[in-house]
Every structure is written in C-alpha cells, then in structure tokens.
Protein backbone atom coordinates (compact mmCIF):
# COMPACT_ATOMS: atom_id res chain seq x y z
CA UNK A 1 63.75 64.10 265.94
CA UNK A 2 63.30 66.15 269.19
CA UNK A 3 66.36 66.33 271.51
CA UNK A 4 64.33 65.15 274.67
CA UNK A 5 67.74 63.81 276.72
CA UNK A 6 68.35 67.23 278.33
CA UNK A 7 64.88 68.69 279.42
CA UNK A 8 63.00 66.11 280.86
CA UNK A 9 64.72 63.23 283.49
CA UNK A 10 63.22 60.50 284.74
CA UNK A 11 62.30 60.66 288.46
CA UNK A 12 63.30 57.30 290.50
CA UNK A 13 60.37 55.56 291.69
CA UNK A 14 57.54 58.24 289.59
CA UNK A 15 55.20 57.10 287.49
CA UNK A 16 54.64 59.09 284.18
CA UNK A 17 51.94 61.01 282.60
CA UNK A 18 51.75 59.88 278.85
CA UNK A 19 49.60 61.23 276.30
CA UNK A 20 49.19 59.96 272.82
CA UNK A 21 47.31 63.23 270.70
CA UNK A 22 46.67 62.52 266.52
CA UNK A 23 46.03 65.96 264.57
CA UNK A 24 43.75 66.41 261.64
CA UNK A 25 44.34 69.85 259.75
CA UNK A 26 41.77 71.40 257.70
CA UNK A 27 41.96 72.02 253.84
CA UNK A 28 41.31 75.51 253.98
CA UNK A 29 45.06 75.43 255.54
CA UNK A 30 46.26 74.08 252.73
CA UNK A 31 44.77 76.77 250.64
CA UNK A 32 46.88 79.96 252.61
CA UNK A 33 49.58 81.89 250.75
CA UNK A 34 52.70 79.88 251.47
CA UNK A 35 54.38 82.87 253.04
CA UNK A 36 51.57 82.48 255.81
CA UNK A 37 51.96 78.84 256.14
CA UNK A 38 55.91 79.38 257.23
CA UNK A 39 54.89 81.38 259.25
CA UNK A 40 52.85 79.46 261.35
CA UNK A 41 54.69 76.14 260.91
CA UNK A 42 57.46 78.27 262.73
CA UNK A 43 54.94 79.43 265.56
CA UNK A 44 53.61 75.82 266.21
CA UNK A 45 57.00 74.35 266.16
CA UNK A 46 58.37 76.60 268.63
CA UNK A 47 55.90 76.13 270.81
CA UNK A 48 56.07 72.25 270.59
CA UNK A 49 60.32 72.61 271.05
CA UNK A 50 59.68 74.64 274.21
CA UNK A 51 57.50 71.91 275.60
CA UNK A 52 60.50 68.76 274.70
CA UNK A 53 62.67 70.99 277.05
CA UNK A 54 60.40 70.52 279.52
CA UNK A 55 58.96 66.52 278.95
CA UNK A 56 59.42 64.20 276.91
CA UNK A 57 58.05 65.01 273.18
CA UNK A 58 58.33 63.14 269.99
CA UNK A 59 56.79 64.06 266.65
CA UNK A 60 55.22 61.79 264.30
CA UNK A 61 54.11 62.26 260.67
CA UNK A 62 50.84 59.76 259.98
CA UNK A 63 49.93 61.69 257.00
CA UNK A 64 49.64 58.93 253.83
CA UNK A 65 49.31 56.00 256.28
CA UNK A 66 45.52 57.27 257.18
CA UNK A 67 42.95 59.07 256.35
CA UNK A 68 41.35 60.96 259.22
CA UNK A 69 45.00 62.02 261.36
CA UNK A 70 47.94 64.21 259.32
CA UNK A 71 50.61 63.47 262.47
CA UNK A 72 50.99 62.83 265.89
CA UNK A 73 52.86 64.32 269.45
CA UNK A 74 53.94 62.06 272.02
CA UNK A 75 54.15 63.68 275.34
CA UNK A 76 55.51 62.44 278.61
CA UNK A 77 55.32 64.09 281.84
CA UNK A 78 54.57 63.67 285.67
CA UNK A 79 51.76 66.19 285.69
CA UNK A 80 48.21 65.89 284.10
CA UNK A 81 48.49 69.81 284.05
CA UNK A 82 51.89 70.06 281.47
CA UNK A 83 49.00 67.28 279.03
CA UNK A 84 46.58 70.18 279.10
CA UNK A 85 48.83 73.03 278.95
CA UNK A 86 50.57 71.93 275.89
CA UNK A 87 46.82 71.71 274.35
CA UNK A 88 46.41 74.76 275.10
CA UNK A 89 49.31 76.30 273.89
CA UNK A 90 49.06 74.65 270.30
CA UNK A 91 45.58 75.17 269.73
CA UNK A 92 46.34 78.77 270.74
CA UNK A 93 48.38 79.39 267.44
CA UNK A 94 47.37 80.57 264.35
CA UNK A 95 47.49 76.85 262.85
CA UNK A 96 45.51 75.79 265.86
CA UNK A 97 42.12 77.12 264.33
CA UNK A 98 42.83 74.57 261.87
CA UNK A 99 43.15 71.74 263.91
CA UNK A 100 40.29 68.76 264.94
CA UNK A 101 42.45 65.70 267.29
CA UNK A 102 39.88 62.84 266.16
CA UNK A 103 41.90 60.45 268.15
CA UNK A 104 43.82 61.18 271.99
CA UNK A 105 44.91 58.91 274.74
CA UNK A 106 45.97 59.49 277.55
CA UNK A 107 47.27 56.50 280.18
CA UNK A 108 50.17 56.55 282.99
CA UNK A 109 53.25 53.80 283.54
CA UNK A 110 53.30 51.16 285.66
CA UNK A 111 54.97 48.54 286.83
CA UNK A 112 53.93 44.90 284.91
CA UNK A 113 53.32 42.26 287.35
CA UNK A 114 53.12 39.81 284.36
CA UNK A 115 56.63 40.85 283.39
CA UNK A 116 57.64 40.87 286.67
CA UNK A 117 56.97 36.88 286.92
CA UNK A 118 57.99 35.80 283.75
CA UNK A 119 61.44 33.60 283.41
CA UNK A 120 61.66 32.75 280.38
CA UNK A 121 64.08 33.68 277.08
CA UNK A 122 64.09 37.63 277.02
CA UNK A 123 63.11 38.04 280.53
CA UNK A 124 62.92 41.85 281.51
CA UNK A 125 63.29 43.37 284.77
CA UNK A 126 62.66 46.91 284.10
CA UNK A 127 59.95 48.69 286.73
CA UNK A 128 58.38 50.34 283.30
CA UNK A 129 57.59 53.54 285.54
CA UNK A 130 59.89 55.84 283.15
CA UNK A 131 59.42 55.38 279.39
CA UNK A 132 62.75 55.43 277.63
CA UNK A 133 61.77 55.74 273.45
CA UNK A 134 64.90 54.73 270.93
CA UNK A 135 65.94 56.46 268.18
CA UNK A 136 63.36 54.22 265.74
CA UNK A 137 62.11 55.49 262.48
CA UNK A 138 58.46 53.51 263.13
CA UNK A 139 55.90 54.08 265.76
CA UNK A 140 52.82 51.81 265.73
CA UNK A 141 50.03 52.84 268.52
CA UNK A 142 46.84 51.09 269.82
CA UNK A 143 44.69 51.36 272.35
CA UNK A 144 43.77 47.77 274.13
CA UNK A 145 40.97 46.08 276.11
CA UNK A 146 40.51 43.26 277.57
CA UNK A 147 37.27 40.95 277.97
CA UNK A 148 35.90 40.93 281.39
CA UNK A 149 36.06 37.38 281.81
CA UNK A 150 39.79 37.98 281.28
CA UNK A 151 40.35 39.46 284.50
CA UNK A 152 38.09 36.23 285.75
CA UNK A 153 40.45 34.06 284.95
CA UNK A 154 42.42 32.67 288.68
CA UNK A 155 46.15 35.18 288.55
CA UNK A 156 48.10 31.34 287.84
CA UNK A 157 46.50 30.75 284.53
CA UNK A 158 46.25 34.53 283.37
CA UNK A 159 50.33 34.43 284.08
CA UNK A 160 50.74 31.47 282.22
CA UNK A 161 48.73 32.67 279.23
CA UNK A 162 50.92 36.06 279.13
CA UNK A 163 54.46 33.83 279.40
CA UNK A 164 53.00 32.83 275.60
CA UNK A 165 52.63 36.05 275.14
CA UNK A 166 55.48 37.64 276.12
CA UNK A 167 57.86 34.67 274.69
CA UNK A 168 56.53 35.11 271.19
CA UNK A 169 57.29 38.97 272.02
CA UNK A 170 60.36 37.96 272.73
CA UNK A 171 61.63 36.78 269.70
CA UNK A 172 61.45 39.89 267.51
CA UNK A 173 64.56 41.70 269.16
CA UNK A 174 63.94 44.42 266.40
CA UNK A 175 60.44 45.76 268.14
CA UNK A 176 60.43 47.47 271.03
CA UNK A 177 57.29 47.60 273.33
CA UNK A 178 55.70 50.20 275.39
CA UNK A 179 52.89 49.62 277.88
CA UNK A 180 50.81 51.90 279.61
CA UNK A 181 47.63 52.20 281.32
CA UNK A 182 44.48 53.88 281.18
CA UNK A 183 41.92 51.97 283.71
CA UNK A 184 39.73 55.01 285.35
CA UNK A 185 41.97 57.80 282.95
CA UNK A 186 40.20 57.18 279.43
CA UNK A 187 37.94 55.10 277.79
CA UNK A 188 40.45 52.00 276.79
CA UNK A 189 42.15 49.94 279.39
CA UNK A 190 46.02 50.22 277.64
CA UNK A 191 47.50 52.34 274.73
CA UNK A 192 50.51 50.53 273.35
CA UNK A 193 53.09 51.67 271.58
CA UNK A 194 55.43 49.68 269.43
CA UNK A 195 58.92 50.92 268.29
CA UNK A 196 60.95 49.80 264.87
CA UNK A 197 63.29 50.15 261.83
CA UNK A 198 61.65 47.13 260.30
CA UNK A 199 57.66 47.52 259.58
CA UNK A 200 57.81 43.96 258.46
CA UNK A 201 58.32 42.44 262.05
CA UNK A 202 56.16 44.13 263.87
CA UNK A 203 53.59 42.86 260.63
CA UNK A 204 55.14 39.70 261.54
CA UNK A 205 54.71 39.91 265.45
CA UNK A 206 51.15 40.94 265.19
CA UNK A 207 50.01 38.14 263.35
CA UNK A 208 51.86 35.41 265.43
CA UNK A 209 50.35 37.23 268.52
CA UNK A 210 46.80 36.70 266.98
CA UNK A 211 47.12 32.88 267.41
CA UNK A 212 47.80 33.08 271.15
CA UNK A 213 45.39 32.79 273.81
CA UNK A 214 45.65 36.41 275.36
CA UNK A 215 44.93 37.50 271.82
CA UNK A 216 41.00 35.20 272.29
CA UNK A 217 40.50 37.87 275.36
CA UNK A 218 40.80 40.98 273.35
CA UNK A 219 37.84 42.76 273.11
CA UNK A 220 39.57 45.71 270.99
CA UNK A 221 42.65 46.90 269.63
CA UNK A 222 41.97 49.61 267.05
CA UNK A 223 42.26 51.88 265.40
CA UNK A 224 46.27 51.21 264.93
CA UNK A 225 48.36 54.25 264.05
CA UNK A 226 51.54 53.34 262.03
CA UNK A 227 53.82 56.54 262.94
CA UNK A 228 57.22 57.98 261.00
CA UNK A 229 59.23 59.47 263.22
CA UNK A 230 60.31 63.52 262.34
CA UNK A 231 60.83 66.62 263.96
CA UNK A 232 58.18 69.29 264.96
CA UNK A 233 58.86 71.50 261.87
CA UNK A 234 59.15 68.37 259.63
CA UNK A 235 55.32 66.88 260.77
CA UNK A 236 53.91 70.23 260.14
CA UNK A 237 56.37 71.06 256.85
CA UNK A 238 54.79 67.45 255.73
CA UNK A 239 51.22 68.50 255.50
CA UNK A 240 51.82 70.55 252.35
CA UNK A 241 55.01 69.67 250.01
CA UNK A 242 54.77 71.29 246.37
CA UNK A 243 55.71 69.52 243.60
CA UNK A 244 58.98 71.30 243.04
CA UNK A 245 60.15 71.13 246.53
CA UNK A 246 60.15 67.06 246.36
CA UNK A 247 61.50 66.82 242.80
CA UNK A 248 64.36 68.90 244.48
C-alpha cells in the first residue's frame, strides 16, 4: 500500500475533499507486447505515487469481484482542483487511452450530528472532518440515499432510529466506517466506505443493518464495490498476470 503518512496532514478544523474513482481498462490493452505494458504500468504508477505525496491516495484492485471496474484510487484532499488534476494527469498517460471510469464519487467530510448525540456502547467523539484509513486488506464502497420522508421525520425520532443504528454498528469492532457527504456535490446523498480484515463481518453487519428501521428509509445503496487493498503498480500489474508468473 501507498505510504500516505508523510505527504498529506490533516488540517485542524478542514473539511476534506474525497473522491472515490473505479477504472475499467480496455481489452485491446491486454493485447500490447508485454514490454509496452511495463512500460506504461511504470508511467501510471508514478504518476499516481507523486499524487500520495501530495493527498491522501490508496489503491484498490476490484478486478474478479466485478465485472464492469478492474480497480479503484481513493483520493483525499482539501481542494476540488488536486480531484481534477489527478484525472488529468492519469488519463494523460499512455494507459489512459485505455481507460472508461463507469463509476466516480465524489463527497466531502463532515461532522455527524447523529454521532455526536449518541451515548451508548461504542460511543465516538471524533469531528470526522479528517479521514484517517487503517492498514485493512478490504474496502467495501457505496453510495447512499435516503427517502425524503426520512428527513420528515421530527430530529428526536430520526436520532433515536440512528442510536439502533449505530449500536448494531457498534458491535463489529473488526469494521471500520467512513462517512462522507455528497448533498449538492454528486448525484447520491453519502458514499460510504467500510474498512476490514474479515469480509465475513461486514457480510454479517450488513444484513443485521437491513432489519433496522434506518435501513426502511433507504432509497438506494448500490452498486457496492468490495475493494483489495494494493499498491499503484500492483492494481495496474493485476490487470494482466500470465500463467507462468502466478504458478511462480
């Protein structure tokens, strides 16, 4: 994985710039002389290593878990600008001409009042203005939105219906959660972001959350992108393996 701890620092009281961006490479890739391939895995991933001294990047291999994304950056920054310069700079490389991004969201952090309120077991505190990833092999990703008639509801019962919420969230130490939001940025009101060793409990978590009552206000949460966590070369290194390289 992508050093990240010396570039890019967190700046007290700053919200962040997050963007989620899920590449699709074409076959006709696939099909260049291998010597040509290096080479431009080695262009893209220098370009994507000069951005992680700069924000916050993590790479993500999705290829095998779906069919229409190959991997996936995470980028965190305090300027929209540094989202669409990055874009620009890897779709300006040789690889880039075989790229499509058939999913991207982008959102911001902010501070939960929900989370805020809550008292219960596994209370947290944190402002959530400065996203702090873990070292986890699993990434899971979905956007979220809500019903209208959620945001109806009087602010007494919507907190007590996210206390449920967060409690049963609570209770799967192994998965850790990150929120952000998209209102007026993009088309979905939250992308979240899930963090683990252990696929089986966040499996798990989902499908106790699906019996609570914030769940019965959820108008959608998909597509969901289950993530393995790599390094720039290894994402793009990923998208063709030949048989002798993985017998050895």
């Amino acid at each position: 994985m992508i050093d990240d701890a010396s570039g890019f620092q967190p700046r007290p009281g700053e919200r962040q710039i997050v963007k989620f961006t899920f590449f699709k490479i074409a076959p006709e890739w696939r099909r260049l002389d291998v010597t040509e391939r290096e080479r431009q895995i080695t262009e893209l991933s220098a370009v994507v290593e000069s951005w992680a001294a700069r924000n916050l990047v993590r790479c993500y291999a999705t290829l095998g878990t779906r069919g229409d994304t190959d991997f996936m950056v995470w980028q965190v920054s305090y300027e929209i600008e540094d989202i669409q310069r990055m874009a620009g700079e890897v779709l300006g490389t040789a690889t880039g001409g075989y790229l499509t991004t058939p999913f991207s969201y982008l959102s911001m952090t902010k501070s939960s009042t929900y989370v805020e309120k809550y008292a219960g077991p596994g209370a947290d505190r944190a402002t959530r203005l400065a996203l702090a990833p873990g070292a986890h092999k699993y990434l899971f990703v979905y956007p979220l939105t809500k019903m209208r008639e959620w945001y109806g509801l009087p602010p007494e019962e919507r907190q007590q219906i996210m206390n449920q919420h967060i409690a049963i969230g609570a209770t799967y130490s192994s998965v850790k959660i990150n929120t952000t939001y998209s209102f007026g940025l993009d088309d979905q009101e939250f992308v979240l972001a899930f963090e683990t060793d252990q696929p089986g409990d966040f499996l798990d978590l989902v499908q106790e959350l699906r019996g609570s009552v914030s769940s019965a206000y959820t108008l959608t949460d998909v597509p969901i992108f289950t993530c393995v966590a790599t390094t720039s070369r290894g994402m793009l290194e990923a998208l063709a393996v030949s048989r002798d390289r993985v017998v050895a």
